[in-house]
PDB file of N, CA and C in Angstrom:
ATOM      1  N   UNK A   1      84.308  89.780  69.743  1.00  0.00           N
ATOM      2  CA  UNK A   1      84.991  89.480  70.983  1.00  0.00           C
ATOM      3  C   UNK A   1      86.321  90.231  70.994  1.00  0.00           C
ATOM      4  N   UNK A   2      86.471  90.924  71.377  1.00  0.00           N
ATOM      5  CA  UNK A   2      87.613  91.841  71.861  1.00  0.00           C
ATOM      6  C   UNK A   2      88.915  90.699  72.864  1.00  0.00           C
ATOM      7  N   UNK A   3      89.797  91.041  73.028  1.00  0.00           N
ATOM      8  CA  UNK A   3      90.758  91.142  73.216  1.00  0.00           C
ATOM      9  C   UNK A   3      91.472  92.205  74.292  1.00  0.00           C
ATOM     10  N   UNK A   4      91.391  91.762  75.660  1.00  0.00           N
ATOM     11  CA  UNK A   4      91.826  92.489  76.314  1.00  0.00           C
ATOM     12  C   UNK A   4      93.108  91.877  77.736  1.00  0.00           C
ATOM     13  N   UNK A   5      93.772  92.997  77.937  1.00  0.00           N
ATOM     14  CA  UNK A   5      94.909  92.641  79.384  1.00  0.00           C
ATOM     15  C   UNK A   5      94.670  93.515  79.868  1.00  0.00           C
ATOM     16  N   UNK A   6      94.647  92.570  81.266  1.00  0.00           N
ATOM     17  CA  UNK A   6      93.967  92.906  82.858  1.00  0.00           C
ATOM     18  C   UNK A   6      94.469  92.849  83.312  1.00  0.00           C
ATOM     19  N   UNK A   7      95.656  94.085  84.153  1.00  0.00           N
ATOM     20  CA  UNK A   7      96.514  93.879  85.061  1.00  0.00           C
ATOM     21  C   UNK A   7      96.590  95.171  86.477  1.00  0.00           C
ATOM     22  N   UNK A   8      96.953  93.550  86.954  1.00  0.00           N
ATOM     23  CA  UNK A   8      96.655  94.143  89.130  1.00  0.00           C
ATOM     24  C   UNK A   8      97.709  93.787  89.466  1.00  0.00           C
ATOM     25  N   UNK A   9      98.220  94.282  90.540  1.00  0.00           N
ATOM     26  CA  UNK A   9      99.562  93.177  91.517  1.00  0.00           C
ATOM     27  C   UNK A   9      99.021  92.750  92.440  1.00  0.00           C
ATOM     28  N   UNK A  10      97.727  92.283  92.485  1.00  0.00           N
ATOM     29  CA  UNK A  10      96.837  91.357  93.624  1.00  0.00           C
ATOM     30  C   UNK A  10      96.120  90.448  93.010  1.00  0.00           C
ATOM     31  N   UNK A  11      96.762  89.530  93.064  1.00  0.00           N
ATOM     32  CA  UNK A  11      95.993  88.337  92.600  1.00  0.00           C
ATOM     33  C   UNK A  11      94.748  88.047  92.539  1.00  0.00           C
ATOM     34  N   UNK A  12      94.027  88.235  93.450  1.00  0.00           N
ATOM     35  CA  UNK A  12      92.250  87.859  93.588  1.00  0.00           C
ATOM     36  C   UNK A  12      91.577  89.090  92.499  1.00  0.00           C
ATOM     37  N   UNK A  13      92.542  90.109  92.935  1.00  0.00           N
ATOM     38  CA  UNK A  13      91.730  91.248  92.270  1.00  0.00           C
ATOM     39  C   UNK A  13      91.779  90.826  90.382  1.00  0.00           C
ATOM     40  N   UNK A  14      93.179  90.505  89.990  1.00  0.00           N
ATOM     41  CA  UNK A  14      92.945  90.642  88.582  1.00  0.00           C
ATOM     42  C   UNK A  14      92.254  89.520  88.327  1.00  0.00           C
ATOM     43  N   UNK A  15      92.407  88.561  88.825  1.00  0.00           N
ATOM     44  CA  UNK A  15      91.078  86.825  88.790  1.00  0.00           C
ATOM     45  C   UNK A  15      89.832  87.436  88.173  1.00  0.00           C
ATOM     46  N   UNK A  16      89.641  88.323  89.224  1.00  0.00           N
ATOM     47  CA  UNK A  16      87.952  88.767  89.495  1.00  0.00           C
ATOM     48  C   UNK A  16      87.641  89.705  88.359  1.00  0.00           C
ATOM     49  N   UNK A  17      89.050  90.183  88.118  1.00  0.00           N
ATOM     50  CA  UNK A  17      88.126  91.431  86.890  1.00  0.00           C
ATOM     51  C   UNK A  17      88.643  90.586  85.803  1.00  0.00           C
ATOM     52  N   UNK A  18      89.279  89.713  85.546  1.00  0.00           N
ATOM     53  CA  UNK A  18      88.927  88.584  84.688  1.00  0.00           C
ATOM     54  C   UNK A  18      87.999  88.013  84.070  1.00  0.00           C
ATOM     55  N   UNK A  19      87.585  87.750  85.151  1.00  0.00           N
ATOM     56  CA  UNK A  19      86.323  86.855  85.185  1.00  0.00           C
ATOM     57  C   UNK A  19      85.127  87.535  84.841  1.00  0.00           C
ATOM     58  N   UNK A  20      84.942  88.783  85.101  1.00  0.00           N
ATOM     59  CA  UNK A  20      84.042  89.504  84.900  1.00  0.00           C
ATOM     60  C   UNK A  20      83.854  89.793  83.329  1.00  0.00           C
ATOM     61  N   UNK A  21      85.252  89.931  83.099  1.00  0.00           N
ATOM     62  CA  UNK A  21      85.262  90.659  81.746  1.00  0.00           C
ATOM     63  C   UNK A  21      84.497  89.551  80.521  1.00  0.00           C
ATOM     64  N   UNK A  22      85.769  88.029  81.241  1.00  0.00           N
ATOM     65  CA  UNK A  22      85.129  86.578  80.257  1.00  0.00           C
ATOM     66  C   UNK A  22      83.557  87.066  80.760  1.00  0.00           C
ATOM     67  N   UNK A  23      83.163  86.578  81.430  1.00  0.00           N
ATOM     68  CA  UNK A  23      81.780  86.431  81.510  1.00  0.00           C
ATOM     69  C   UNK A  23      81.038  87.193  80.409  1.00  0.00           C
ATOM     70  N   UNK A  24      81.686  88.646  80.050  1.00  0.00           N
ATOM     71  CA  UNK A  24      81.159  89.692  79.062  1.00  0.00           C
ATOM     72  C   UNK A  24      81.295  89.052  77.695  1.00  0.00           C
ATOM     73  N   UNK A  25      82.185  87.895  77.534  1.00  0.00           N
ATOM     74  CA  UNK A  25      82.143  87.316  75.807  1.00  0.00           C
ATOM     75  C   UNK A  25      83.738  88.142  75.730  1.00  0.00           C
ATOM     76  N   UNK A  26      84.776  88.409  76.368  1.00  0.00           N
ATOM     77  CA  UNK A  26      86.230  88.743  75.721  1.00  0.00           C
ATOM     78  C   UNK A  26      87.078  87.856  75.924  1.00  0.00           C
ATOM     79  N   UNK A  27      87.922  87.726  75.632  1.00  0.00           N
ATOM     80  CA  UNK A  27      89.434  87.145  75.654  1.00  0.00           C
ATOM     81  C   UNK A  27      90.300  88.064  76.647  1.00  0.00           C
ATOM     82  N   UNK A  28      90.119  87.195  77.793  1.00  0.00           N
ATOM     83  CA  UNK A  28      91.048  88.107  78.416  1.00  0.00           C
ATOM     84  C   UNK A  28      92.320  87.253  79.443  1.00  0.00           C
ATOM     85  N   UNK A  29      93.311  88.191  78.883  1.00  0.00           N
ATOM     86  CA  UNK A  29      95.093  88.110  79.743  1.00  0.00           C
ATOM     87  C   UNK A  29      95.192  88.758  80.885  1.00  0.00           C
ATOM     88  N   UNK A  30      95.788  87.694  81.607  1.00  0.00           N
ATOM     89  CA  UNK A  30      96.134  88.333  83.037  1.00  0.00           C
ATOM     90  C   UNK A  30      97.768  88.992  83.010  1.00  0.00           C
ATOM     91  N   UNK A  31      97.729  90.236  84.084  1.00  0.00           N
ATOM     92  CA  UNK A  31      99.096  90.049  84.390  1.00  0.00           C
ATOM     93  C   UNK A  31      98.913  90.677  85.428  1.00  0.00           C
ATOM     94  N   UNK A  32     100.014  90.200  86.626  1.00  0.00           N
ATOM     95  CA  UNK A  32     100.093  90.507  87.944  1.00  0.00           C
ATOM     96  C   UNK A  32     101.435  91.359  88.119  1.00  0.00           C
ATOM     97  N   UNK A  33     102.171  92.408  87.168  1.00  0.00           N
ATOM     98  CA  UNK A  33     102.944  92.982  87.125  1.00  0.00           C
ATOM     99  C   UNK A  33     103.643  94.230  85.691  1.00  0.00           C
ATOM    100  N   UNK A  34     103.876  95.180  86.212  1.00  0.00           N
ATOM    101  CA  UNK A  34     104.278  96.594  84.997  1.00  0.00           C
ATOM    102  C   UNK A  34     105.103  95.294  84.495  1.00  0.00           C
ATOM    103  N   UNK A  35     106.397  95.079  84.616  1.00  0.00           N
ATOM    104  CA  UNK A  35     106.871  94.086  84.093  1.00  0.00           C
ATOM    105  C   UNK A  35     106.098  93.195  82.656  1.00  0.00           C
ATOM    106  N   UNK A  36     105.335  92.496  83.521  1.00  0.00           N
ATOM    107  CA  UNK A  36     104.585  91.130  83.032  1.00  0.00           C
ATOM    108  C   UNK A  36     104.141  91.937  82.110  1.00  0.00           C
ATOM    109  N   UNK A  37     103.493  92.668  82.086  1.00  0.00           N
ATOM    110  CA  UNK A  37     101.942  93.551  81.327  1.00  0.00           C
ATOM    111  C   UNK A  37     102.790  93.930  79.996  1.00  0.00           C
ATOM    112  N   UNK A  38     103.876  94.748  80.300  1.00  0.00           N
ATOM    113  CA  UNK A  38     104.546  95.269  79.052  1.00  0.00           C
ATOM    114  C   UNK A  38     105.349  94.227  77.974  1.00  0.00           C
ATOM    115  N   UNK A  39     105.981  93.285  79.025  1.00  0.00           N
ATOM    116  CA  UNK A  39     106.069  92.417  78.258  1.00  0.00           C
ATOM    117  C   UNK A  39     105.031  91.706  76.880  1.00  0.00           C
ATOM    118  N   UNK A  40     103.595  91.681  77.413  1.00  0.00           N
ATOM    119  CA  UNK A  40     102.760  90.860  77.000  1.00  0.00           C
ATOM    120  C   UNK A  40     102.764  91.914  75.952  1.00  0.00           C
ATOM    121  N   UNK A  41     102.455  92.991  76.281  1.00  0.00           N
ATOM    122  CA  UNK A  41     101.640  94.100  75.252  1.00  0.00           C
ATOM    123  C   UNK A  41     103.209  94.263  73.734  1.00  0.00           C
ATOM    124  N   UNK A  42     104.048  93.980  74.114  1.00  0.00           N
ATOM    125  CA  UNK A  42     105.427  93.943  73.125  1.00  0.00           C
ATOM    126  C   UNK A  42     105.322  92.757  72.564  1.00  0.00           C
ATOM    127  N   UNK A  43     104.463  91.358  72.951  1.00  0.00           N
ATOM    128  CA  UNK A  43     104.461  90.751  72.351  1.00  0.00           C
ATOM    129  C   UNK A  43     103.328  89.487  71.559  1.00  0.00           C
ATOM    130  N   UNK A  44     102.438  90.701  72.158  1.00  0.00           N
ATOM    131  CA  UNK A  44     100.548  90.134  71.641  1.00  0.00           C
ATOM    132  C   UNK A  44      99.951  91.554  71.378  1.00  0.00           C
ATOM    133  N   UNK A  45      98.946  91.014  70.931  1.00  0.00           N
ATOM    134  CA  UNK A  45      97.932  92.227  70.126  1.00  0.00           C
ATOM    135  C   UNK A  45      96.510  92.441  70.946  1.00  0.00           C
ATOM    136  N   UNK A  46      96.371  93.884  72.015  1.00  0.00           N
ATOM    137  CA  UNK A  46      95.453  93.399  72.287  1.00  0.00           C
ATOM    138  C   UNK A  46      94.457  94.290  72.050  1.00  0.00           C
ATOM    139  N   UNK A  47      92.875  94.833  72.153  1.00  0.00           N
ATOM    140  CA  UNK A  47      92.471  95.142  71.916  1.00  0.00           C
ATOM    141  C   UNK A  47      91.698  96.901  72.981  1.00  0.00           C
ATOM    142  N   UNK A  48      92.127  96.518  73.979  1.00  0.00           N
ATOM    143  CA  UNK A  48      92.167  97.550  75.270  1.00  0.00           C
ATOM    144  C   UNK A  48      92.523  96.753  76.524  1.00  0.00           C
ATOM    145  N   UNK A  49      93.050  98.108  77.319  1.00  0.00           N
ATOM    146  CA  UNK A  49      93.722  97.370  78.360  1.00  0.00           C
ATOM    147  C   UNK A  49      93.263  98.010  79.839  1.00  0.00           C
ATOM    148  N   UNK A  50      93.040  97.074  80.905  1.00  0.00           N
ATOM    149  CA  UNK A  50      92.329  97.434  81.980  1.00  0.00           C
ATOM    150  C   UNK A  50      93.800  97.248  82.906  1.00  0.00           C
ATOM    151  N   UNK A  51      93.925  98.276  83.711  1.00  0.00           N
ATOM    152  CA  UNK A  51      95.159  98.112  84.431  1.00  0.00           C
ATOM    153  C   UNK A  51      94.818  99.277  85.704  1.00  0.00           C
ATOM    154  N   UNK A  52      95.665  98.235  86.853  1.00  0.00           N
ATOM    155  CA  UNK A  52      95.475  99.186  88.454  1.00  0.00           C
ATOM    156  C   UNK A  52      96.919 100.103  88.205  1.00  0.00           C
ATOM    157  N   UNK A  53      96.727 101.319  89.197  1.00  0.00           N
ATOM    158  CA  UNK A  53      97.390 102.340  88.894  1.00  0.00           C
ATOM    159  C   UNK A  53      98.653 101.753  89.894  1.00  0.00           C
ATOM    160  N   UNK A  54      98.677 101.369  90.883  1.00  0.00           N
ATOM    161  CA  UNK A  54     100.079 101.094  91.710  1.00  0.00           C
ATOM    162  C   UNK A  54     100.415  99.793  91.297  1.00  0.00           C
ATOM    163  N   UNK A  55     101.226  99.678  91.062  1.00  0.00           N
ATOM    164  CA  UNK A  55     101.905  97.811  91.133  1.00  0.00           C
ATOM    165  C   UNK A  55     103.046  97.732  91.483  1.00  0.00           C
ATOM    166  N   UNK A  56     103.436  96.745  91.502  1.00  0.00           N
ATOM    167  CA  UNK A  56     104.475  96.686  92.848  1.00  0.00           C
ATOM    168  C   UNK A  56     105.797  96.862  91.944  1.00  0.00           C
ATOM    169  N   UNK A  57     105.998  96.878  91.062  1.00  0.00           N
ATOM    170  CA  UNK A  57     107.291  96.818  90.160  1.00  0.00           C
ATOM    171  C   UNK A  57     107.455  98.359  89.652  1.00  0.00           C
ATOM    172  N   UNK A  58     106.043  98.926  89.669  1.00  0.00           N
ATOM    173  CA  UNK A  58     106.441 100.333  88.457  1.00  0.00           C
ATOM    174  C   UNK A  58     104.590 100.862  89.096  1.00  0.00           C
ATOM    175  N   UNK A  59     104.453 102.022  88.519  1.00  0.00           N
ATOM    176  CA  UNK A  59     103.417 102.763  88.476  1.00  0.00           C
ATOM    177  C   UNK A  59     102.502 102.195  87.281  1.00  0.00           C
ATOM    178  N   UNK A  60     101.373 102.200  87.454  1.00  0.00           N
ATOM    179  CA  UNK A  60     100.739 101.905  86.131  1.00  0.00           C
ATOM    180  C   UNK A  60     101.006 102.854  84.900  1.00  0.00           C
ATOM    181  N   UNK A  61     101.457 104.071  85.133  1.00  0.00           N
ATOM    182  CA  UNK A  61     101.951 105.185  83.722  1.00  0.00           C
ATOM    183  C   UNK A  61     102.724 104.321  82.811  1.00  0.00           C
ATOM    184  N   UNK A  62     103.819 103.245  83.203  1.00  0.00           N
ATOM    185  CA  UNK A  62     104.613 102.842  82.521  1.00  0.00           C
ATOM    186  C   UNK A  62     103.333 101.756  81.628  1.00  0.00           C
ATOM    187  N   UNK A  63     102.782 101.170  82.153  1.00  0.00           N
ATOM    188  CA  UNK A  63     102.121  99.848  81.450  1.00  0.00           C
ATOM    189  C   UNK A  63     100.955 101.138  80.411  1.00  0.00           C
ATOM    190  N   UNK A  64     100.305 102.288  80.729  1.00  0.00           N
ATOM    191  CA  UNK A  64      99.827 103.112  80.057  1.00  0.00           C
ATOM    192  C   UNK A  64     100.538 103.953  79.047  1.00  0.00           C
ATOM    193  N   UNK A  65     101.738 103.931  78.847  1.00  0.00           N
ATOM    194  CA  UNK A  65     102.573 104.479  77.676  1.00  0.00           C
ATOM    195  C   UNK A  65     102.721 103.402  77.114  1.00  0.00           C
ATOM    196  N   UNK A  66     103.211 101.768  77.153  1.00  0.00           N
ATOM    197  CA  UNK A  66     103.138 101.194  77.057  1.00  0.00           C
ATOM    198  C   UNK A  66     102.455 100.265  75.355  1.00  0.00           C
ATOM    199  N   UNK A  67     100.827 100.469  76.196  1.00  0.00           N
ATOM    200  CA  UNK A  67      99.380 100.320  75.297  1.00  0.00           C
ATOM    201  C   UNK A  67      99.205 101.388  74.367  1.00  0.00           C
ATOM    202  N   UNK A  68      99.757 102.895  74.875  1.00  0.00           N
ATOM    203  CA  UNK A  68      99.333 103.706  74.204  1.00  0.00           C
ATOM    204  C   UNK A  68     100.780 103.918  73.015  1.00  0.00           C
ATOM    205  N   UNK A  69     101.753 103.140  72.747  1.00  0.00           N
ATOM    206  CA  UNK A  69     102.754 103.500  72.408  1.00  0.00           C
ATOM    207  C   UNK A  69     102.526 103.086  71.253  1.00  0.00           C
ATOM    208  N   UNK A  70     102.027 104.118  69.808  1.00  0.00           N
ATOM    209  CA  UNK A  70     101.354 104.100  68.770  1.00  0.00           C
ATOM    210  C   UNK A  70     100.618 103.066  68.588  1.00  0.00           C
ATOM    211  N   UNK A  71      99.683 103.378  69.291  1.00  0.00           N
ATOM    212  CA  UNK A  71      98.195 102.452  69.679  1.00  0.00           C
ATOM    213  C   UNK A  71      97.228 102.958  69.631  1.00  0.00           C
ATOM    214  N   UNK A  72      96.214 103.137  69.117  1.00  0.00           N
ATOM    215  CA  UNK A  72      94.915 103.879  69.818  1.00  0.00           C
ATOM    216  C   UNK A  72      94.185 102.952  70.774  1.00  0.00           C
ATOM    217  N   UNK A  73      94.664 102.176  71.182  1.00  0.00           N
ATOM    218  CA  UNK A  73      94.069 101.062  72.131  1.00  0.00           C
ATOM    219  C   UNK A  73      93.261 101.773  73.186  1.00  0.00           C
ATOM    220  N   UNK A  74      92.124 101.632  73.543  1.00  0.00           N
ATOM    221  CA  UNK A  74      91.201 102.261  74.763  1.00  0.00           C
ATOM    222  C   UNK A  74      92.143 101.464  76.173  1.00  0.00           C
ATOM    223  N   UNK A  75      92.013 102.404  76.872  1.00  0.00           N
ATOM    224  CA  UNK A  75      93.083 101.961  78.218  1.00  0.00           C
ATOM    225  C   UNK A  75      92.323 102.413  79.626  1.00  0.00           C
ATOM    226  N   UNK A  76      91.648 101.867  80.658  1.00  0.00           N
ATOM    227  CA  UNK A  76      91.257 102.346  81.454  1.00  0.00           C
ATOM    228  C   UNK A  76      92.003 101.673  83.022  1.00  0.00           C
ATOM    229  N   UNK A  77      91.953 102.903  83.849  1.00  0.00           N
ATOM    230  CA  UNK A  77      92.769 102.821  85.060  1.00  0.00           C
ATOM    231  C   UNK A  77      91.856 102.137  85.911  1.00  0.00           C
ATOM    232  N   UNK A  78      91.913 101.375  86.519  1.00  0.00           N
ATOM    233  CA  UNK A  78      90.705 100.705  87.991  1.00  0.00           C
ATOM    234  C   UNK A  78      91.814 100.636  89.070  1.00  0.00           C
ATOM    235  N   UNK A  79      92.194 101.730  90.272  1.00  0.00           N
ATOM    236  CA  UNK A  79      92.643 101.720  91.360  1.00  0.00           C
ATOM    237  C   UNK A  79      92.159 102.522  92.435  1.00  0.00           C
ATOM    238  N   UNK A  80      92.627 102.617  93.233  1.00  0.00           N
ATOM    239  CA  UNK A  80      92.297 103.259  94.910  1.00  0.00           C
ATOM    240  C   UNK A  80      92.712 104.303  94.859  1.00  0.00           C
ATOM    241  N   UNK A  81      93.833 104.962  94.042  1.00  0.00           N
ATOM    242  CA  UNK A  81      94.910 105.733  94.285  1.00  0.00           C
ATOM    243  C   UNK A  81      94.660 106.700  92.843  1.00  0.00           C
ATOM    244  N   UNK A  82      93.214 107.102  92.724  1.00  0.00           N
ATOM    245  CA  UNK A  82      92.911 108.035  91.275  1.00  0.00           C
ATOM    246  C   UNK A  82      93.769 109.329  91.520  1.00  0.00           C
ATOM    247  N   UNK A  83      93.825 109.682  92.722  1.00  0.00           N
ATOM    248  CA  UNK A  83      94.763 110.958  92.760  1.00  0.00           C
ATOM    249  C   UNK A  83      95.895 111.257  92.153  1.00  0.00           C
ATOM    250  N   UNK A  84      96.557 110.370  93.057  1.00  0.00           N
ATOM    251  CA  UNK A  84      97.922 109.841  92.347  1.00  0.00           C
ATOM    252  C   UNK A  84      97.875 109.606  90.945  1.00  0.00           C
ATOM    253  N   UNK A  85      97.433 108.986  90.152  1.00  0.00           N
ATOM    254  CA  UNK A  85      97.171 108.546  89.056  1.00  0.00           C
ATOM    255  C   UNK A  85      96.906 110.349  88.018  1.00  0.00           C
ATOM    256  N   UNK A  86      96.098 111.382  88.114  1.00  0.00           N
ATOM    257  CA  UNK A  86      95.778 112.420  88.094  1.00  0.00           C
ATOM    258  C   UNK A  86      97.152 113.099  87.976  1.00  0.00           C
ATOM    259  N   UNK A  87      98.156 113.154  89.044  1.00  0.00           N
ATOM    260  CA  UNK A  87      98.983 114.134  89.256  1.00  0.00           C
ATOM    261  C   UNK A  87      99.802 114.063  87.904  1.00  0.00           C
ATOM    262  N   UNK A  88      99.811 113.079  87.385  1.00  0.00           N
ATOM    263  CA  UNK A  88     100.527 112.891  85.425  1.00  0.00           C
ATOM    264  C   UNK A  88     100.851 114.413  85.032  1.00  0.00           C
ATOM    265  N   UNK A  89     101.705 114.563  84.287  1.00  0.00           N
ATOM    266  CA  UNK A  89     101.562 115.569  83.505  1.00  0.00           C
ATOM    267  C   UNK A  89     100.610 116.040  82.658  1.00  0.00           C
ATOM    268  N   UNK A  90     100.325 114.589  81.858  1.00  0.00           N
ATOM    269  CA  UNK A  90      99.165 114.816  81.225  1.00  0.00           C
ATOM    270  C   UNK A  90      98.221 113.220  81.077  1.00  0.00           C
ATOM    271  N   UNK A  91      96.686 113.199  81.213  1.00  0.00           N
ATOM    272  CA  UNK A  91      95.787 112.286  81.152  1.00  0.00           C
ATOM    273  C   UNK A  91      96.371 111.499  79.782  1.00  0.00           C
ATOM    274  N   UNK A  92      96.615 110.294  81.015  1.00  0.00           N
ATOM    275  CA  UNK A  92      97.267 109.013  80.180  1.00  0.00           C
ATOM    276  C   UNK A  92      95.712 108.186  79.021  1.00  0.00           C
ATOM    277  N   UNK A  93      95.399 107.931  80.152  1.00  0.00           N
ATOM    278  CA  UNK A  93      94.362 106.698  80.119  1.00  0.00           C
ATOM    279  C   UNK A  93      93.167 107.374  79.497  1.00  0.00           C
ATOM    280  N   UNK A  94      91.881 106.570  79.054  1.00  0.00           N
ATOM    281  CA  UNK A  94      90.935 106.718  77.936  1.00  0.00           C
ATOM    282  C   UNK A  94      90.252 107.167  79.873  1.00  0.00           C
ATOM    283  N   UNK A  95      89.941 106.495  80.555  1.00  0.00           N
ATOM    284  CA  UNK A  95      88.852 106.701  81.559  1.00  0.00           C
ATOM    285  C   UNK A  95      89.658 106.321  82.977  1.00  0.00           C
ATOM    286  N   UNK A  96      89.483 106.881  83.872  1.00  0.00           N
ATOM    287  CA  UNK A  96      90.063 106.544  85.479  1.00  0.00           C
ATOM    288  C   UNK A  96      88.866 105.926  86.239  1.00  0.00           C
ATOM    289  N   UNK A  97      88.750 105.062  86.694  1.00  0.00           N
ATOM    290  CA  UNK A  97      87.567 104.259  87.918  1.00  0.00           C
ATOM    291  C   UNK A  97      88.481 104.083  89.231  1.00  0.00           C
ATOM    292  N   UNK A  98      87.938 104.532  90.345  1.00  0.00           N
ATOM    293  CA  UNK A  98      88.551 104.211  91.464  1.00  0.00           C
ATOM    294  C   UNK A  98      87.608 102.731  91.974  1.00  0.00           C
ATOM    295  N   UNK A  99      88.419 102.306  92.863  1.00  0.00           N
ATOM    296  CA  UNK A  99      88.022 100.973  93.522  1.00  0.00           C
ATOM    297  C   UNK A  99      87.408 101.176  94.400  1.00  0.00           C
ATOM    298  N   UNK A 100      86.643 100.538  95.072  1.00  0.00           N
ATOM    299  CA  UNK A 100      85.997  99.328  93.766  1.00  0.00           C
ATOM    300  C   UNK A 100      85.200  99.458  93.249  1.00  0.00           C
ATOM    301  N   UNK A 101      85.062  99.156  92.019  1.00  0.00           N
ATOM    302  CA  UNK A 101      84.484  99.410  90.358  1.00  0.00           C
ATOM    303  C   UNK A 101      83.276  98.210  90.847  1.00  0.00           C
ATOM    304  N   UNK A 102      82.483  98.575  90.325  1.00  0.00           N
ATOM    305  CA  UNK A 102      80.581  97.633  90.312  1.00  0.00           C
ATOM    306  C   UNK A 102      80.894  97.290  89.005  1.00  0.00           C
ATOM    307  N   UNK A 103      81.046  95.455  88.991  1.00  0.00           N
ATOM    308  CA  UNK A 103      81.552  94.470  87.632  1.00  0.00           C
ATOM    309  C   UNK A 103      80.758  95.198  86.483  1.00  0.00           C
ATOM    310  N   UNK A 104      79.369  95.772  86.473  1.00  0.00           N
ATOM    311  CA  UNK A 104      78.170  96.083  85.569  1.00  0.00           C
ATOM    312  C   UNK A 104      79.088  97.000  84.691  1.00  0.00           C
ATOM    313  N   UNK A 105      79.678  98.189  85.805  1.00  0.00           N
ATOM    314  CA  UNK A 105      79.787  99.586  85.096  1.00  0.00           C
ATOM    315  C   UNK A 105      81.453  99.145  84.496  1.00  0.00           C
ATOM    316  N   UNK A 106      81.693  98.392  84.850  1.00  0.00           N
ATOM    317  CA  UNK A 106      83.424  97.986  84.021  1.00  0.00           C
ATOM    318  C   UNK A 106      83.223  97.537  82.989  1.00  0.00           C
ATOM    319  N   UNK A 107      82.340  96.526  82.645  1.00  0.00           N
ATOM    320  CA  UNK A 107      82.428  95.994  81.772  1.00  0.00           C
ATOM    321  C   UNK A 107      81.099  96.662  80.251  1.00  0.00           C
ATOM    322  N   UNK A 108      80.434  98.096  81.214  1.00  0.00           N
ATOM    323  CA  UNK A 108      79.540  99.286  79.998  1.00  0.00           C
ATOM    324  C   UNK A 108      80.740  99.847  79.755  1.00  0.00           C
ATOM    325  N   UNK A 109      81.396 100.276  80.401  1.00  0.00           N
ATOM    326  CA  UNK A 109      82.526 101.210  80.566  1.00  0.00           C
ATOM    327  C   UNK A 109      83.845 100.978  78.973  1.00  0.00           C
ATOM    328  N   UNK A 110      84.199  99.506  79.501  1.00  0.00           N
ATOM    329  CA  UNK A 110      84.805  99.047  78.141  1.00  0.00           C
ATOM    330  C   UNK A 110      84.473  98.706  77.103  1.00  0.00           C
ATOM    331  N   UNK A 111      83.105  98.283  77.358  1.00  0.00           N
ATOM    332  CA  UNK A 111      82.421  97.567  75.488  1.00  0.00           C
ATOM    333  C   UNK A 111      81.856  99.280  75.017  1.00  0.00           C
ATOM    334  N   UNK A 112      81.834 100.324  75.921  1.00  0.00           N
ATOM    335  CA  UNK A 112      81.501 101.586  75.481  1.00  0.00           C
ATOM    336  C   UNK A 112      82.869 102.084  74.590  1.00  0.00           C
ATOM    337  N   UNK A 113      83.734 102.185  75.558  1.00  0.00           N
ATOM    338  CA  UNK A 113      85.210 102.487  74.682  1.00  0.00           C
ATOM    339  C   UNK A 113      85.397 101.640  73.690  1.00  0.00           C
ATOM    340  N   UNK A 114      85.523 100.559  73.474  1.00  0.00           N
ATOM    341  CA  UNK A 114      85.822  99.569  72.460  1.00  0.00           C
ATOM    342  C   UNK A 114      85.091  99.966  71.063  1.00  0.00           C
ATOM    343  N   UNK A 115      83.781 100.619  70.962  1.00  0.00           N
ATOM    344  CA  UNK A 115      82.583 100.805  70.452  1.00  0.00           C
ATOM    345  C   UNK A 115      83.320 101.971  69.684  1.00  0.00           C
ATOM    346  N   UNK A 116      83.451 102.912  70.550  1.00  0.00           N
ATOM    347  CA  UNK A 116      83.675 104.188  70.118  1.00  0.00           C
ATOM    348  C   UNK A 116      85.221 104.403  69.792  1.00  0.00           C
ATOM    349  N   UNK A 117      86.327 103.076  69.711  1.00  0.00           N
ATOM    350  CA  UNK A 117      87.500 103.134  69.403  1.00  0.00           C
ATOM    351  C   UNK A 117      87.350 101.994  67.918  1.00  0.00           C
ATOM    352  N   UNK A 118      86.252 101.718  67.610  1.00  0.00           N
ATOM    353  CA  UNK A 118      86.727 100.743  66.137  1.00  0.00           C
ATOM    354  C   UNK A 118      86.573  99.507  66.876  1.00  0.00           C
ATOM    355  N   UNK A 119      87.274  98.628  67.875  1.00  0.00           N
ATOM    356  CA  UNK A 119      87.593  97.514  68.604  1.00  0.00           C
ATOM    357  C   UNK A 119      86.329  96.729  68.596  1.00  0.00           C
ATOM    358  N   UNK A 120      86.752  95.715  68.500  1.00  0.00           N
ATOM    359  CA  UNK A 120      85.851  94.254  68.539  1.00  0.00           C
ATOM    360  C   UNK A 120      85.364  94.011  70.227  1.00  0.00           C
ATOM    361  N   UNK A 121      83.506  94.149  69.941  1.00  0.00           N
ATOM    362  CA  UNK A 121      83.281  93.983  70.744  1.00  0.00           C
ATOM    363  C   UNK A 121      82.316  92.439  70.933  1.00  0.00           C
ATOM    364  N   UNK A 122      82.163  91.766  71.922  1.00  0.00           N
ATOM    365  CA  UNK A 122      81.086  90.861  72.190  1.00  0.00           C
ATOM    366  C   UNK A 122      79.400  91.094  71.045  1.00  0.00           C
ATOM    367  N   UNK A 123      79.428  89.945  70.312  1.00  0.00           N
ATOM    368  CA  UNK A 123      78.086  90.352  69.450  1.00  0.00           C
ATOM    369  C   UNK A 123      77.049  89.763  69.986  1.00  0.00           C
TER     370      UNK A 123
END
C-alpha cells in the first residue's frame, strides 16, 4: 500500500481522485492548496504525489520541486492546463494527464510508476 498526496484547489475534484485512489488499496492525503501540499510533503513521507497544475496559491511547479526535492518520488500532473504546465524549463513531473483523467488509467498510471520507482504498491 503506497502512500500518496492528492492535491487540487477544487474540492470535489481532489475528494474524487481520493477516492479513487483509496478504492485502489493506498493511503491517501488530501490537500486543497501549493501551500497545504508543501507543507505536508516537509512534514510526512509520502510515496508519490498526484497534483493539478494551477492552484490558487502557486503553480503546481512549486508543489513539483517540492516532492522532487531529493526525492525520487513518482509525481504526476492531472490538469486542464498541460500546456502551461509544458512551457517549464525543464519536465518536472514523472507523467502529465490532462483533465479529465478516466479513474482506470490514473490509478494504471500510478501503481505503474510506483512499480517502476521501488514504491509500495497495493498487493
Amino acid at each position: 500500500m503506497a502512500r500518496i498526496l492528492c492535491v487540487d484547489d477544487e474540492l470535489p475534484v481532489v475528494t474524487l481522485k481520493c477516492a479513487i485512489l483509496e478504492a485502489a488499496g493506498h493511503t491517501v492525503t488530501a490537500a486543497t492548496s501549493a501551500r497545504d501540499a508543501i507543507e505536508k510533503l516537509q512534514e510526512n513521507s509520502y510515496d508519490a504525489v498526484v497534483t493539478d497544475w494551477r492552484l490558487g496559491d502557486a503553480n503546481g511547479r512549486a508543489v513539483v520541486q517540492a516532492a522532487k526535492n531529493n526525492r525520487t518520488m513518482p509525481v504526476v500532473v492531472v490538469s486542464g492546463y498541460i500546456e502551461e504546465a509544458f512551457q517549464a524549463p525543464e519536465p518536472l513531473a514523472d507523467l502529465y494527464l490532462e483533465k479529465p483523467v478516466n479513474p482506470e488509467e490514473l490509478v494504471t498510471i500510478v501503481n505503474e510508476l510506483l512499480r517502476t520507482s521501488d514504491r509500495a504498491i497495493p498487493g
